[in-house]
Protein backbone atom coordinates (compact mmCIF):
# COMPACT_ATOMS: atom_id res chain seq x y z
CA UNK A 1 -24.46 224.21 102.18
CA UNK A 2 -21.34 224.37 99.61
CA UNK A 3 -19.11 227.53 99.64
CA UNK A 4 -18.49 226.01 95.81
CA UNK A 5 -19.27 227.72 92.60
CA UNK A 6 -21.03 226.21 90.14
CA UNK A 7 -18.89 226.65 86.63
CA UNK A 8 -19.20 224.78 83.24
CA UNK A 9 -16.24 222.56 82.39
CA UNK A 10 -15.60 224.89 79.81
CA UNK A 11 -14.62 227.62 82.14
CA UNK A 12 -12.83 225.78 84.55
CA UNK A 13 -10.58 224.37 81.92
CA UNK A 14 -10.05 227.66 80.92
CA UNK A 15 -9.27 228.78 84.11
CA UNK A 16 -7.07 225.59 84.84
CA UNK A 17 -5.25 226.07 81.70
CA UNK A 18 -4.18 229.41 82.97
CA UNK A 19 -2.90 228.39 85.81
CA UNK A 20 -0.70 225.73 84.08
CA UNK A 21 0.55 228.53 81.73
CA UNK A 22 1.84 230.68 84.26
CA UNK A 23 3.42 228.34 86.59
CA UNK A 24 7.17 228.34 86.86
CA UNK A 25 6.77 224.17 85.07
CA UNK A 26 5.01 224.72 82.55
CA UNK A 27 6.76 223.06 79.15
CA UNK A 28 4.78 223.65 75.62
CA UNK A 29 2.10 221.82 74.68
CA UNK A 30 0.91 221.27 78.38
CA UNK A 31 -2.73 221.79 78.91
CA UNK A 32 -5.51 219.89 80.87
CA UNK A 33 -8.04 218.87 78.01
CA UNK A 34 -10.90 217.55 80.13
CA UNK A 35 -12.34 217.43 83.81
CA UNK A 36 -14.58 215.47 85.81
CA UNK A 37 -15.49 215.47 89.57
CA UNK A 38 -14.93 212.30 91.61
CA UNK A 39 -16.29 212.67 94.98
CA UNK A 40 -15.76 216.08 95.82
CA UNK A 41 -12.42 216.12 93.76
CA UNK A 42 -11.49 218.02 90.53
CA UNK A 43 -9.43 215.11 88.09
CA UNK A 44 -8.01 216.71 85.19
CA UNK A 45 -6.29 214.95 82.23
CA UNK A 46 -5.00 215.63 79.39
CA UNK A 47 -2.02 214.72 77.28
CA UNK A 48 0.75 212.84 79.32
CA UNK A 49 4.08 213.25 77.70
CA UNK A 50 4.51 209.21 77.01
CA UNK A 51 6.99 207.72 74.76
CA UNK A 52 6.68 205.70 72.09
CA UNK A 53 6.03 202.98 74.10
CA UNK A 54 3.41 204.66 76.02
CA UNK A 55 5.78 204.50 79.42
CA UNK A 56 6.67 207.65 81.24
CA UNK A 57 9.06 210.22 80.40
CA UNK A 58 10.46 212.95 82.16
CA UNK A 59 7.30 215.72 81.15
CA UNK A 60 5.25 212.81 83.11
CA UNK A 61 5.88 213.67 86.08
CA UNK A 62 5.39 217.48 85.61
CA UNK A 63 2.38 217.20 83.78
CA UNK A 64 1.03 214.70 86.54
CA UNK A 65 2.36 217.31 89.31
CA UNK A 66 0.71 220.41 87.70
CA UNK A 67 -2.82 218.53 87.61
CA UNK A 68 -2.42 216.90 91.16
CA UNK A 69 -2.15 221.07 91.87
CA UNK A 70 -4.58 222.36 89.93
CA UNK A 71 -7.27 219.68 92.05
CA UNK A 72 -5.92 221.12 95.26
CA UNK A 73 -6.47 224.43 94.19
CA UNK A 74 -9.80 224.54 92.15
CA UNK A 75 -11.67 221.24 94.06
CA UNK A 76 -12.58 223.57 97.36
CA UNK A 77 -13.60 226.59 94.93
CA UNK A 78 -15.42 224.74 92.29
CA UNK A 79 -18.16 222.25 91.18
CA UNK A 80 -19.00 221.30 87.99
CA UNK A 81 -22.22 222.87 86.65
CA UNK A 82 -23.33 220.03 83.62
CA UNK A 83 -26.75 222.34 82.92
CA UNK A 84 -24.05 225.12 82.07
């Protein structure tokens, strides 16, 4: 039996959106947009940071830091609920 709480995607962006708020990287206009669970494992995304060109910029790496974060933290708390 899981130890996970069930929560709609809705709150958990909410609560993941927090998170990236108040950390010490946070740069405006940073925010995970959607989530989905891959086997056991919270994957958020949202917008990137790319240039023009669509390669990486600096904000890339943050951005990709802060979600790789936010699935250690949230993935052994929370499972996606889809009937919520």
């Amino acid at each position: 039996m899981s130890d996970k709480q069930a929560i709609s995607r809705n709150e958990l962006l909410m609560i993941a959106n927090q998170i990236i708020q108040d950390h010490d990287s946070y740069i405006e206009g940073m925010r995970a947009d959607a989530v989905e669970e891959k086997a056991d494992v919270l994957v958020f995304k949202g917008n990137y940071f790319l240039d023009d060109n669509g390669l990486p910029t600096p904000n890339t790496t943050m951005v990709f830091n802060l979600f790789k974060l936010l699935a250690h933290q949230l993935s052994p708390k929370f499972t996606l609920d889809d009937a919520k």
